[in-house]
C-alpha atoms as a PDB file:
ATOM      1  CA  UNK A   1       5.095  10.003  -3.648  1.00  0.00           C
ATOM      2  CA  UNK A   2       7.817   9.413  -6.558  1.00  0.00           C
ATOM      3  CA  UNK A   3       7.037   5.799  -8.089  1.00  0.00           C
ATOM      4  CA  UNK A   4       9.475   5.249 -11.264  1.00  0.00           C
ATOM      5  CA  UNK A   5       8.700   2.490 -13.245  1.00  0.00           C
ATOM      6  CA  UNK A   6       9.503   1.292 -16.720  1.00  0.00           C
ATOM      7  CA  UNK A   7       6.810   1.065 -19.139  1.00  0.00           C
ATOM      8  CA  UNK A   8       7.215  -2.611 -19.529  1.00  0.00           C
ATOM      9  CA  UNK A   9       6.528  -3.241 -15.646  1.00  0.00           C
ATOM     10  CA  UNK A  10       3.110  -2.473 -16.281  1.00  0.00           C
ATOM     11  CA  UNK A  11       1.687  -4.780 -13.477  1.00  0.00           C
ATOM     12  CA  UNK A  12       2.901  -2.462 -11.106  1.00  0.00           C
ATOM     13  CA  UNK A  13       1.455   0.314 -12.931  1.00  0.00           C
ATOM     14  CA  UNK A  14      -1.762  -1.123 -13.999  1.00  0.00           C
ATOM     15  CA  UNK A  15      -1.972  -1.724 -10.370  1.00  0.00           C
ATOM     16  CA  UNK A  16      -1.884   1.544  -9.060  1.00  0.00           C
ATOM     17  CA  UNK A  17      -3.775   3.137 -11.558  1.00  0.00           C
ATOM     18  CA  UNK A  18      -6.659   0.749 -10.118  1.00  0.00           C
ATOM     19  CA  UNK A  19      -6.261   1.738  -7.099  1.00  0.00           C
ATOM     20  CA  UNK A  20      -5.796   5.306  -7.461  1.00  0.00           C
ATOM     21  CA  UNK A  21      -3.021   5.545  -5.487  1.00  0.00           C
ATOM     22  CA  UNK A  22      -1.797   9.445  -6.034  1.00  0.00           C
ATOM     23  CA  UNK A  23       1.531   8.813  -7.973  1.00  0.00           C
ATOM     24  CA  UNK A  24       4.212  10.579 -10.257  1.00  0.00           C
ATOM     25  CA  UNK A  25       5.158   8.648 -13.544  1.00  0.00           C
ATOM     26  CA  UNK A  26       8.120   9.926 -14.392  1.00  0.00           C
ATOM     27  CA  UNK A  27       9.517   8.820 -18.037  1.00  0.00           C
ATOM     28  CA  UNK A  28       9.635   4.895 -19.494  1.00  0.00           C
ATOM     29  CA  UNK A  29      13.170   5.197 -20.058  1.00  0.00           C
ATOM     30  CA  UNK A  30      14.837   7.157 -16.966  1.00  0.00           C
ATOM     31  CA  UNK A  31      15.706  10.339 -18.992  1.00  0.00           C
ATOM     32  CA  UNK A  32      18.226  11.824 -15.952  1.00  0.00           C
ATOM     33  CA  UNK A  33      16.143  14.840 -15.627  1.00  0.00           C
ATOM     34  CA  UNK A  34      13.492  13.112 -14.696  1.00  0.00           C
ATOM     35  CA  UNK A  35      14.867  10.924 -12.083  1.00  0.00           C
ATOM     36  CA  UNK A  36      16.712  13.922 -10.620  1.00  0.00           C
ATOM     37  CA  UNK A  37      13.938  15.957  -9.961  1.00  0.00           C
ATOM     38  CA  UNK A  38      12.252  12.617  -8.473  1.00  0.00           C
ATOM     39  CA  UNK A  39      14.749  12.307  -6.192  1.00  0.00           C
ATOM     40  CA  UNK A  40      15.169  15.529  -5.252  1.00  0.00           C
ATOM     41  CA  UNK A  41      11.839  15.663  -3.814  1.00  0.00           C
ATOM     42  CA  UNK A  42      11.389  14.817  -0.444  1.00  0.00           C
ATOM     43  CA  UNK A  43       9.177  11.896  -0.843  1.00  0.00           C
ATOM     44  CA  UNK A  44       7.426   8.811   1.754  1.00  0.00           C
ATOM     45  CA  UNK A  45       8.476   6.892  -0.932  1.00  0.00           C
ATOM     46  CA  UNK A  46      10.800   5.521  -4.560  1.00  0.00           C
ATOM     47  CA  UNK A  47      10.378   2.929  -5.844  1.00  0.00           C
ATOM     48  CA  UNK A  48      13.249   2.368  -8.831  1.00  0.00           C
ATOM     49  CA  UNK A  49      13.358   0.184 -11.603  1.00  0.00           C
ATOM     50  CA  UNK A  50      16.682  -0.565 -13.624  1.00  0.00           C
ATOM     51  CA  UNK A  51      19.945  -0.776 -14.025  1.00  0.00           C
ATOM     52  CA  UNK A  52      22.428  -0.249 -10.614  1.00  0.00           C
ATOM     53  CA  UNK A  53      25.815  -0.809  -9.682  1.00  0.00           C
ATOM     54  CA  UNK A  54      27.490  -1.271  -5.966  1.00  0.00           C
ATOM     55  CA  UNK A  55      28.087   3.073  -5.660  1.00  0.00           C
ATOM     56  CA  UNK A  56      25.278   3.828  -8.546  1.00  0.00           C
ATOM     57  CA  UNK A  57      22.049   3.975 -10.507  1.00  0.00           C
ATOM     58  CA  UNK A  58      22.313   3.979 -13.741  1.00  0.00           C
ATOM     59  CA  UNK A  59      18.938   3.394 -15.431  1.00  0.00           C
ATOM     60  CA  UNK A  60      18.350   1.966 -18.641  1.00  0.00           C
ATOM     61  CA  UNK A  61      22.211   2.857 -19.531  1.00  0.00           C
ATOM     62  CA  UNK A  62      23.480  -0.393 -20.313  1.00  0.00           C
ATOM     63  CA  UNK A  63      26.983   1.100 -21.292  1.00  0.00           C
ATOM     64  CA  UNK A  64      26.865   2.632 -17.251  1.00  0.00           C
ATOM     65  CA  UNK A  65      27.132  -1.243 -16.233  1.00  0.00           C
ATOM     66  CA  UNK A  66      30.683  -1.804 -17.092  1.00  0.00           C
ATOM     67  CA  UNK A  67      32.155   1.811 -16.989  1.00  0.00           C
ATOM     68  CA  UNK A  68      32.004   2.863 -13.668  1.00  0.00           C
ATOM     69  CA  UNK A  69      30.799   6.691 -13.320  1.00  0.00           C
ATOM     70  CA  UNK A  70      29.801   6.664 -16.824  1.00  0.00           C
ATOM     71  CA  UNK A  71      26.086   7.589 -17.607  1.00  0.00           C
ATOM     72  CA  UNK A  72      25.521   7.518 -13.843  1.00  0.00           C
ATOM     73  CA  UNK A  73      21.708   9.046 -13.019  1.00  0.00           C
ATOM     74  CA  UNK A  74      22.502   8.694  -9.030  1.00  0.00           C
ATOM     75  CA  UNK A  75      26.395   8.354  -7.116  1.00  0.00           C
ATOM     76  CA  UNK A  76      27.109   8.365  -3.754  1.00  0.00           C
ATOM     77  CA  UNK A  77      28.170  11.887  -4.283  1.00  0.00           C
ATOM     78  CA  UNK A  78      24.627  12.985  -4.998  1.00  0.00           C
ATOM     79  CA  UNK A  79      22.750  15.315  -2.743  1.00  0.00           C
ATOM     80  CA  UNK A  80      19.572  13.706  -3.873  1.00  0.00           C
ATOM     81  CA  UNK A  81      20.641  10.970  -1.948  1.00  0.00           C
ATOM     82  CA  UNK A  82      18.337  10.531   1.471  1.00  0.00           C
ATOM     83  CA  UNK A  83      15.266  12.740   0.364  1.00  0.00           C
ATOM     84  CA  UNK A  84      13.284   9.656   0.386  1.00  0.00           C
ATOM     85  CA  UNK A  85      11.914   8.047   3.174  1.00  0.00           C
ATOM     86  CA  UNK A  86      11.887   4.637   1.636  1.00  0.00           C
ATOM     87  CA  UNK A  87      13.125   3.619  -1.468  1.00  0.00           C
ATOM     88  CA  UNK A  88      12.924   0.473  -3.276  1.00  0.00           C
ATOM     89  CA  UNK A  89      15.750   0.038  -5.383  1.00  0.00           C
ATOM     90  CA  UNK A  90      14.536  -3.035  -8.037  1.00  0.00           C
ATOM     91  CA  UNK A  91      18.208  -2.754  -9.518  1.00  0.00           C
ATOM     92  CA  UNK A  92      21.255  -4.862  -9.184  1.00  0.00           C
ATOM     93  CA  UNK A  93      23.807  -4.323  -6.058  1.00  0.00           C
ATOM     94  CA  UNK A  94      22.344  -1.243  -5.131  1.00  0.00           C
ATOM     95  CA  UNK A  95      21.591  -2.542  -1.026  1.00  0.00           C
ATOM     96  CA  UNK A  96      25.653  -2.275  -0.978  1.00  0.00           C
ATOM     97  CA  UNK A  97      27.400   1.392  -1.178  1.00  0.00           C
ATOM     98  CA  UNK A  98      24.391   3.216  -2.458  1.00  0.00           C
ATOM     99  CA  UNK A  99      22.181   1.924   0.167  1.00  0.00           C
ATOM    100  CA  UNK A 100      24.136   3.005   3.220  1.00  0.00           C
ATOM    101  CA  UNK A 101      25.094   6.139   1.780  1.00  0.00           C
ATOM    102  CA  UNK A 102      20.935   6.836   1.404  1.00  0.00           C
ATOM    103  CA  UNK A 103      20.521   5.870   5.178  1.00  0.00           C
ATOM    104  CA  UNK A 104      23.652   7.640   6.256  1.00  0.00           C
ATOM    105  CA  UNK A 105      22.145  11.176   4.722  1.00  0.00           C
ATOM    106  CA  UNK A 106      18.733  10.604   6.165  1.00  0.00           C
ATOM    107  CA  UNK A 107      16.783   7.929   4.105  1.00  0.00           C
ATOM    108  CA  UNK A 108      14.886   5.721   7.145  1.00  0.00           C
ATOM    109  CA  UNK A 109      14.718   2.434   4.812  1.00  0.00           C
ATOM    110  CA  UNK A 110      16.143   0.952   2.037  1.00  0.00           C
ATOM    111  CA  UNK A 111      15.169  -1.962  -0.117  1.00  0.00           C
ATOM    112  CA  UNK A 112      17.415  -3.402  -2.601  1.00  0.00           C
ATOM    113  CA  UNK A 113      19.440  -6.197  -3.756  1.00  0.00           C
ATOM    114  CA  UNK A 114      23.110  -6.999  -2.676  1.00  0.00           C
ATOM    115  CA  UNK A 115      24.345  -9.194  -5.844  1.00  0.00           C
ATOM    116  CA  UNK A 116      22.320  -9.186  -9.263  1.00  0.00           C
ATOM    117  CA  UNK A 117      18.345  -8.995  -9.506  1.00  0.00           C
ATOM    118  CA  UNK A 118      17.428 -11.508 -12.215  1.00  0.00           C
ATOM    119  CA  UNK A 119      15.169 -11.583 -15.058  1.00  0.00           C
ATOM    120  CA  UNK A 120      16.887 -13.058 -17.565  1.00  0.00           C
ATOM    121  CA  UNK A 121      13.894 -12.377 -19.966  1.00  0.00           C
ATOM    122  CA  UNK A 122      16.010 -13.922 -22.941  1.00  0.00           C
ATOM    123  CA  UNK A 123      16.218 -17.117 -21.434  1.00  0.00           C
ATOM    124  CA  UNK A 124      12.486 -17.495 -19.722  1.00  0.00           C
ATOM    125  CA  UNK A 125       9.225 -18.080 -21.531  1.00  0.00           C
ATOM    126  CA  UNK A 126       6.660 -15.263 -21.446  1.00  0.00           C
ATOM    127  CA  UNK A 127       4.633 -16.708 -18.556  1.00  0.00           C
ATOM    128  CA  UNK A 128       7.668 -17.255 -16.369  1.00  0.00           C
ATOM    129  CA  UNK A 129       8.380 -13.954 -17.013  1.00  0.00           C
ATOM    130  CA  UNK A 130       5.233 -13.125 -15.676  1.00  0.00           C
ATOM    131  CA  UNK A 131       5.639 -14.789 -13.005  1.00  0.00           C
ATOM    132  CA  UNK A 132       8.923 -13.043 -12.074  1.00  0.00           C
ATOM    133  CA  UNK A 133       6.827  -9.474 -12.500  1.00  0.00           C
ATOM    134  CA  UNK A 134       4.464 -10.535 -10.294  1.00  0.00           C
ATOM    135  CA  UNK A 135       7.229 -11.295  -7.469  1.00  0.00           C
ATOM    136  CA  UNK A 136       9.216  -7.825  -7.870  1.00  0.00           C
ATOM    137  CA  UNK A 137       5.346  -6.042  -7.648  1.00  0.00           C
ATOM    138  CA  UNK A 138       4.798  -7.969  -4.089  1.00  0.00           C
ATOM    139  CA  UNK A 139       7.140  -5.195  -1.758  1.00  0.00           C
ATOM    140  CA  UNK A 140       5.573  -2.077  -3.418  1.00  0.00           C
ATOM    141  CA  UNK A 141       2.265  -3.422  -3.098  1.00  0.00           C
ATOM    142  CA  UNK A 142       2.798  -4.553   0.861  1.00  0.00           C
ATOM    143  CA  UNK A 143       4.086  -1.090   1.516  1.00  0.00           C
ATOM    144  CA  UNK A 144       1.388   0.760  -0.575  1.00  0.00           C
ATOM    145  CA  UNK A 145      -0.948  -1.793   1.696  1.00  0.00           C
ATOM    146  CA  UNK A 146       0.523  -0.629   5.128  1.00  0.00           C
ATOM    147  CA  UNK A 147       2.574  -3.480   5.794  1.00  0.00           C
ATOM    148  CA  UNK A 148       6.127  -3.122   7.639  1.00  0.00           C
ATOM    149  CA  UNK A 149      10.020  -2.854   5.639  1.00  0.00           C
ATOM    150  CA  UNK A 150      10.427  -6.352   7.083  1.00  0.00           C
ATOM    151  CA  UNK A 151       6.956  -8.148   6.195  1.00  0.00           C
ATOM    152  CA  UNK A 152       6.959  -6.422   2.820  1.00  0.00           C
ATOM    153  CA  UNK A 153      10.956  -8.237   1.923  1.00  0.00           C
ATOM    154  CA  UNK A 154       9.598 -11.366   4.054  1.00  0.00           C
ATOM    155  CA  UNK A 155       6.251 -11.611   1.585  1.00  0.00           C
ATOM    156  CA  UNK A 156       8.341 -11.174  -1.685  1.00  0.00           C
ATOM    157  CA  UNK A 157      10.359 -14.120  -0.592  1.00  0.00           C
ATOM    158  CA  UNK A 158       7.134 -16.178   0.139  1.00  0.00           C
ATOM    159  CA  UNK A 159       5.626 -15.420  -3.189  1.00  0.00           C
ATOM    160  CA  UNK A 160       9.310 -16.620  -4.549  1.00  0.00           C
ATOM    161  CA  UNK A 161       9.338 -19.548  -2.530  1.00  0.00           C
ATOM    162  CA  UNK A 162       5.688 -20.355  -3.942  1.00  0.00           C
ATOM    163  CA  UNK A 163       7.326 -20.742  -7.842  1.00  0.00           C
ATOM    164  CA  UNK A 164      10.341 -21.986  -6.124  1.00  0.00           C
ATOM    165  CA  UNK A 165       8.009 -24.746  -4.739  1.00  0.00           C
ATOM    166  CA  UNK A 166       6.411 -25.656  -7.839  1.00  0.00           C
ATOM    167  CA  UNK A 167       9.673 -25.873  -9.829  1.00  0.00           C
ATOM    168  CA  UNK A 168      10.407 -28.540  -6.800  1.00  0.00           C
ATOM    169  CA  UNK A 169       7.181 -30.758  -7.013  1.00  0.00           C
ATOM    170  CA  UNK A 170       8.055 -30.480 -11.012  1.00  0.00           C
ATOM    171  CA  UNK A 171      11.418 -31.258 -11.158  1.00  0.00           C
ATOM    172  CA  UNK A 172      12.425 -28.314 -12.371  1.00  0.00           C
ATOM    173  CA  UNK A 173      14.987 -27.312 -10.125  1.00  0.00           C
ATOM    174  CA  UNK A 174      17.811 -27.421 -12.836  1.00  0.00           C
ATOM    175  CA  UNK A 175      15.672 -24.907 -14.714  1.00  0.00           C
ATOM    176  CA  UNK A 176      16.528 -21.335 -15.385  1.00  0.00           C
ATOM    177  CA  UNK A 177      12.993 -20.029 -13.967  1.00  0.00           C
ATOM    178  CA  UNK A 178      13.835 -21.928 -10.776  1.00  0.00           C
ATOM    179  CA  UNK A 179      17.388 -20.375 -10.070  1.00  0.00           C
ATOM    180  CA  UNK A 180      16.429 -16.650 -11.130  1.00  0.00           C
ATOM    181  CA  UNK A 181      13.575 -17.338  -8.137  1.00  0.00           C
ATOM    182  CA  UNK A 182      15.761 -18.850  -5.791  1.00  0.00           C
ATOM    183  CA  UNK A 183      18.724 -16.604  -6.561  1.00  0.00           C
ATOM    184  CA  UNK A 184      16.387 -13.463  -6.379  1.00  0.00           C
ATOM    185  CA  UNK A 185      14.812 -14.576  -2.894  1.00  0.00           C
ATOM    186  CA  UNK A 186      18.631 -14.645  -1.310  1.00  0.00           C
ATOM    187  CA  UNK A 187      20.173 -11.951  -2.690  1.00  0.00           C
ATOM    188  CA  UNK A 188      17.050  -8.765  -1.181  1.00  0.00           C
ATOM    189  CA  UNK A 189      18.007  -7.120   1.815  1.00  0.00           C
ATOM    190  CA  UNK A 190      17.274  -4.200   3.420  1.00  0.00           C
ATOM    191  CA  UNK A 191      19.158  -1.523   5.783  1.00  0.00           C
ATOM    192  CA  UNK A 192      17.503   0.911   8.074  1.00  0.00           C
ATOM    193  CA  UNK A 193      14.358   0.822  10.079  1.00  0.00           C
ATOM    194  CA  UNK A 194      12.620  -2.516   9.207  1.00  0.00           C
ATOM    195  CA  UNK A 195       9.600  -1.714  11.517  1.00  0.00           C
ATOM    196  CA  UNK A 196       8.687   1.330   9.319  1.00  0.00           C
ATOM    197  CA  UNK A 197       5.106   1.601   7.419  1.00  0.00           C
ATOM    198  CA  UNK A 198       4.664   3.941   4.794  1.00  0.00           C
ATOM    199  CA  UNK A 199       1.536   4.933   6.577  1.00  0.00           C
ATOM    200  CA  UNK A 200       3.405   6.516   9.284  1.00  0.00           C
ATOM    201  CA  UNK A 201       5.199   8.564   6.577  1.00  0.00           C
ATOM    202  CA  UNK A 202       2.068  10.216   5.110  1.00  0.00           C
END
């Protein structure tokens, strides 16, 4: 199982280590090597965390965001593309090109998002921030807990909607916190078999 993660989603980490899920850590800041070899491997499951654009992954490489094909870890010309079973893609417009070329060359489901996944960390307090962790953790865990492609994305959205809700009995619905929830509940997606368990993959 390939699971890359940044070191400062360490939730998700912390998380498996507890419950000694057998995992690969594969570098804090997505050295390309690293995620190429990841991807390479035929895997049940990827989980990625970082940077994307609509036809690529690009990691931590901020300068890969606005010159397209530059610092690129994964394109749509990759062969790597479709080794995994399931991938979670935690990075910005990635459900769009990338994610049907991954189920067109054999990947069976694909999570990601099909406009921008927020954090806006500059703009949020340390607990809302938090708080937005603890949402993006909910699909790996449902997966990792033998729960379906569907009722993993449909759980993510309830734990959004539960912050959502208490931004609405707050009034805080003109609050940053409440539209990075709001905007990250509507913009995940999936393509691909959404009855799938990872259990069936093992």
């Amino acid at each position: 199982m390939n699971i890359l993660v940044k070191e400062t989603v360490e939730d998700l980490t912390s998380w498996l280590d507890e419950n000694e899920i057998a995992y690969r850590l594969l570098g804090g800041y997505f050295i390309r090597k690293n995620v190429a070899l990841a991807l390479a491997s035929p895997s049940p499951l990827t989980i990625i965390i970082g940077h994307g654009r609509a036809s690529s992954y690009v990691g931590s490489s901020l300068i890969g965001l606005y010159h397209d094909g530059f610092g690129a870890i994964t394109s749509l010309n990759d062969s790597v593309l479709g080794k995994s079973d399931i991938v979670v893609a935690m990075s910005c417009y990635t459900l769009n090109e990338l994610g049907k070329k991954a189920i067109e060359r054999g990947t069976k489901a694909f999570i990601g998002w099909k406009s921008r996944l927020l954090g806006n960390i500059q703009d949020l307090d340390q607990d809302e921030v938090i708080d937005v962790i603890d949402t993006l953790t909910v699909i790996p865990k449902c997966l990792l807990m033998g729960y379906t492609i569907k009722e993993s994305v449909d759980m993510f959205k309830e734990a959004c909607d539960y912050y959502i809700n208490i931004c609405k009995n707050s009034d805080m619905c003109e609050t940053e916190y409440y539209k990075v929830m709001q905007h990250n509940k509507e913009c995940v997606g999936y393509l691909g078999d959404d009855n799938i368990k990872l259990e069936a993959l093992a």
